[in-house]
Protein backbone atom coordinates (compact mmCIF):
# COMPACT_ATOMS: atom_id res chain seq x y z
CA UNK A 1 4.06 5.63 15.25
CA UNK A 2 3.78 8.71 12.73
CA UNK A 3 3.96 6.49 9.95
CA UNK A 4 0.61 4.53 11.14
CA UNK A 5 -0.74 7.81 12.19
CA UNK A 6 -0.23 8.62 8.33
CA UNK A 7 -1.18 5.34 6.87
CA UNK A 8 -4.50 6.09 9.06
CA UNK A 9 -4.96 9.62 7.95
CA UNK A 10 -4.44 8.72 4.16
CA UNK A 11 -7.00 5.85 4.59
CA UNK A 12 -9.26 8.33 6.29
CA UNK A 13 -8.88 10.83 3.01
CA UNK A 14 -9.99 7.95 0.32
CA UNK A 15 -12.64 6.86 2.62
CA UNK A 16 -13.97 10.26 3.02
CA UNK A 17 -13.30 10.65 -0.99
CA UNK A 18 -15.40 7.29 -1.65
CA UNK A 19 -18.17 7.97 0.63
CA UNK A 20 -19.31 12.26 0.38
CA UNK A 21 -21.54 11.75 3.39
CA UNK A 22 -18.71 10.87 5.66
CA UNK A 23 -18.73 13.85 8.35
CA UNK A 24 -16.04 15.38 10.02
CA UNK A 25 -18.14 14.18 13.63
CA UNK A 26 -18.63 10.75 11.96
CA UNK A 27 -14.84 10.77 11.16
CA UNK A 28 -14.06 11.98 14.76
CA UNK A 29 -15.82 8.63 16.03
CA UNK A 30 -13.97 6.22 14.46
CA UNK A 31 -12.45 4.32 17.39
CA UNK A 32 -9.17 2.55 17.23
CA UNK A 33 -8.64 -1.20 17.26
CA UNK A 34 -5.68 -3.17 18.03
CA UNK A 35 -3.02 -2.31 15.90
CA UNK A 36 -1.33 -4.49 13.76
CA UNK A 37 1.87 -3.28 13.09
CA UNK A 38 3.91 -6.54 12.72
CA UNK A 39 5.47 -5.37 9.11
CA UNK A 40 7.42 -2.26 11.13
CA UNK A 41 8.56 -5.39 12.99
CA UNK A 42 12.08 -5.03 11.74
CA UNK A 43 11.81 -1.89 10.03
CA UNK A 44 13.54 -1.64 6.76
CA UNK A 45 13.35 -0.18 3.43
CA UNK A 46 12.74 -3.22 1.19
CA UNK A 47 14.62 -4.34 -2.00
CA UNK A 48 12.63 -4.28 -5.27
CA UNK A 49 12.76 -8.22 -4.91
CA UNK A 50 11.23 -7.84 -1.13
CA UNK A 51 8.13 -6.33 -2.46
CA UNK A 52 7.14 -8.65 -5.10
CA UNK A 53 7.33 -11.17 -2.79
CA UNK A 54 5.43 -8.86 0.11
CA UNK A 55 3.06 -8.82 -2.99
CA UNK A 56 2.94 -12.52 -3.40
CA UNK A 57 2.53 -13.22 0.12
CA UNK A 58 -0.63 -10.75 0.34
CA UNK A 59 -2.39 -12.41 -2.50
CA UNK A 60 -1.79 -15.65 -0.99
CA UNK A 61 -2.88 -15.21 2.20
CA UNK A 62 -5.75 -12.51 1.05
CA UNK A 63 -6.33 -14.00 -2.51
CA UNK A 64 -9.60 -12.15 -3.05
CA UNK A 65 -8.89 -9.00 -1.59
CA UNK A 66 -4.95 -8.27 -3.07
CA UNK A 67 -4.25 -8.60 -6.67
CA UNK A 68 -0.63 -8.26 -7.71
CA UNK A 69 0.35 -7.30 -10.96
CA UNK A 70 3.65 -6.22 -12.97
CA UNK A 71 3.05 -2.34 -14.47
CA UNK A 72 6.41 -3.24 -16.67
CA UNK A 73 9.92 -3.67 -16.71
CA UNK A 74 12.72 -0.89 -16.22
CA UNK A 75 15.54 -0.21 -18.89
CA UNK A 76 17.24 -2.40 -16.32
CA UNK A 77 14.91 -4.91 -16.37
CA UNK A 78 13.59 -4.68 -13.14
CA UNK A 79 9.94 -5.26 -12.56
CA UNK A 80 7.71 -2.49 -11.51
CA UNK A 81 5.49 -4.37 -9.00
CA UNK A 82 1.93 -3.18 -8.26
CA UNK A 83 -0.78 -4.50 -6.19
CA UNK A 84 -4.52 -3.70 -6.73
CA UNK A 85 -6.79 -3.83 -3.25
CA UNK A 86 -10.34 -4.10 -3.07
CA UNK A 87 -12.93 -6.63 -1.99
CA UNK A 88 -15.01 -8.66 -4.30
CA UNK A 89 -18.82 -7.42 -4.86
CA UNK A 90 -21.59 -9.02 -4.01
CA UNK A 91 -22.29 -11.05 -7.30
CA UNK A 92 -18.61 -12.57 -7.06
CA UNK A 93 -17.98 -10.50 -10.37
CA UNK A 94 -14.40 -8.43 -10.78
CA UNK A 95 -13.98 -5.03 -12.35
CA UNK A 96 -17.31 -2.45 -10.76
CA UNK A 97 -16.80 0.05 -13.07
CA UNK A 98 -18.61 2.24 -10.54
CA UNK A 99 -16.28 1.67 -7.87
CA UNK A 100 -13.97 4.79 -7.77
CA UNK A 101 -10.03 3.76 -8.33
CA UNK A 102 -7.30 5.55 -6.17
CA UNK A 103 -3.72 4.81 -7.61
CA UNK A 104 -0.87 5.66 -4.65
CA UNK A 105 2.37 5.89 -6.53
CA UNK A 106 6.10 6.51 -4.80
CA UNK A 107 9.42 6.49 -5.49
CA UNK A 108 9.04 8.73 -8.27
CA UNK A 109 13.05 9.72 -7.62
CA UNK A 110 15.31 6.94 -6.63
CA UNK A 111 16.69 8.56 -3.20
CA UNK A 112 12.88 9.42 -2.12
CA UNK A 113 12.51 6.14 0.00
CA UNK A 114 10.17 7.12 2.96
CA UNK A 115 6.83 7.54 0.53
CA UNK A 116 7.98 4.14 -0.97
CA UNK A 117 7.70 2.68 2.34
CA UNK A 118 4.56 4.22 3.66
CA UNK A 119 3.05 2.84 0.26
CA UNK A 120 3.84 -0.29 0.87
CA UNK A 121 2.85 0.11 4.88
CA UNK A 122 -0.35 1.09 3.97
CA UNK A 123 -0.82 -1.85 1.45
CA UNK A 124 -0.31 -4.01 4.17
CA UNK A 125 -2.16 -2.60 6.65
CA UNK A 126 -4.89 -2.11 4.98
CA UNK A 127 -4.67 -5.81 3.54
CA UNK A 128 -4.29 -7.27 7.28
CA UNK A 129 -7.09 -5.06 8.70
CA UNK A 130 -9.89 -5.60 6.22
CA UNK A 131 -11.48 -8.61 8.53
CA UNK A 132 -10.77 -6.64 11.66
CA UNK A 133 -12.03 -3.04 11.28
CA UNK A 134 -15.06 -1.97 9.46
CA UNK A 135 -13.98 1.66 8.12
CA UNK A 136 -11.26 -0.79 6.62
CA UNK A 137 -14.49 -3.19 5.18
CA UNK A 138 -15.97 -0.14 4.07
CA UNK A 139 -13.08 1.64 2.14
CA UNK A 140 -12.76 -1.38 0.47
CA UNK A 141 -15.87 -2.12 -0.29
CA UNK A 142 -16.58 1.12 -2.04
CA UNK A 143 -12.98 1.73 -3.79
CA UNK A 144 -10.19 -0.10 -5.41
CA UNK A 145 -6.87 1.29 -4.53
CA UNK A 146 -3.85 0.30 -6.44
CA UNK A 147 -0.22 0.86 -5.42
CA UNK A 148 2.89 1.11 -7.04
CA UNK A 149 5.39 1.57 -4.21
CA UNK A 150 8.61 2.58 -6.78
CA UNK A 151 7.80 4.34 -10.07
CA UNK A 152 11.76 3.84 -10.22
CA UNK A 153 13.41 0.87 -9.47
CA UNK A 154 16.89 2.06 -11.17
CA UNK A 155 16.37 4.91 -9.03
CA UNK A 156 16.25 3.15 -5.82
CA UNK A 157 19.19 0.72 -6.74
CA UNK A 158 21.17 3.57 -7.51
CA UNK A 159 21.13 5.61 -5.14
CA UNK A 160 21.90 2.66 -2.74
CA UNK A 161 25.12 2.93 -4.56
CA UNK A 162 25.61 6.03 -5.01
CA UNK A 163 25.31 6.30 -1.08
CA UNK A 164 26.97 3.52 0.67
CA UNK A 165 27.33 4.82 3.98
CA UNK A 166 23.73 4.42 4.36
CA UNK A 167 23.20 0.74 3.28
CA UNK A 168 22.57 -0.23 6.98
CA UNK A 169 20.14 2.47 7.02
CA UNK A 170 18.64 1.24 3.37
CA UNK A 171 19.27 -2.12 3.98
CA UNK A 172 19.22 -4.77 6.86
């Protein structure tokens, strides 16, 4: 629950960024839909692997709204999987360069997992709620938010070593 409650209030905070005239009264009247939280199903902090293909799936089942992309590879060689989110304009053309751009970016340390996560929650709820919920329609109508849930891959691997009494918490 306080990760939603987050996910909402950062979605909230680059709405009210994208659109000046937002009020705090108008903000205080946004009602709340049914929730979709089926990705804290079986909570989990995913595998580098796990969120290209959480990428993959969101561009396939939202193929104009969720754009994955590949920032670059680690001195490992691990891809550094991003996902752009934002929905078409009107003329069908890509790229507004009016449209302001929000980049979320996590993981900057290997062991700080929980803002990796809430990236990646928010990606997805914001991906599954755009037909649902207009302040959803409207954020991203009027912005294009790109995330990068791991700035550091290695990190994230490492420390999973580096800590292996916590692989069931890590890890399914």
């Amino acid at each position: 629950m306080y990760v939603y409650a987050y996910v909402v209030a950062v979605a909230l905070t680059c709405l009210a960024a994208a659109n000046p005239t937002t009020t705090p009264a108008a903000i205080a009247q946004v009602q709340v839909i049914e929730q979709i939280e089926s990705f804290l199903d079986n909570p989990h902090y995913l595998s580098n692997e796990e969120i290209g293909e959480l990428f993959a799936r969101l561009n396939k089942d939202y193929p104009t709204l969720a754009q994955p992309y590949v920032v670059g590879t680690t001195i490992e060689g691990r891809p550094m999987h991003a996902l752009a989110l934002n929905a078409p304009t009107p003329e069908g053309s890509t790229g507004d360069l009016l449209r302001p751009m929000v980049k979320l970016v996590a993981n900057v340390q290997g062991d700080e997992t929980l803002g990796r996560q809430i990236v990646l929650y928010m990606a997805e709820y914001l991906a599954n709620s755009y037909e649902i919920d207009n302040e959803v329609q409207r954020l991203l109508n009027t912005t294009e938010i790109h995330f990068l849930p791991s700035a550091n891959p290695d990190g994230f691997a490492l420390a999973k070593v580096s800590h292996p009494s916590q692989t069931s918490f890590c890890y399914r």
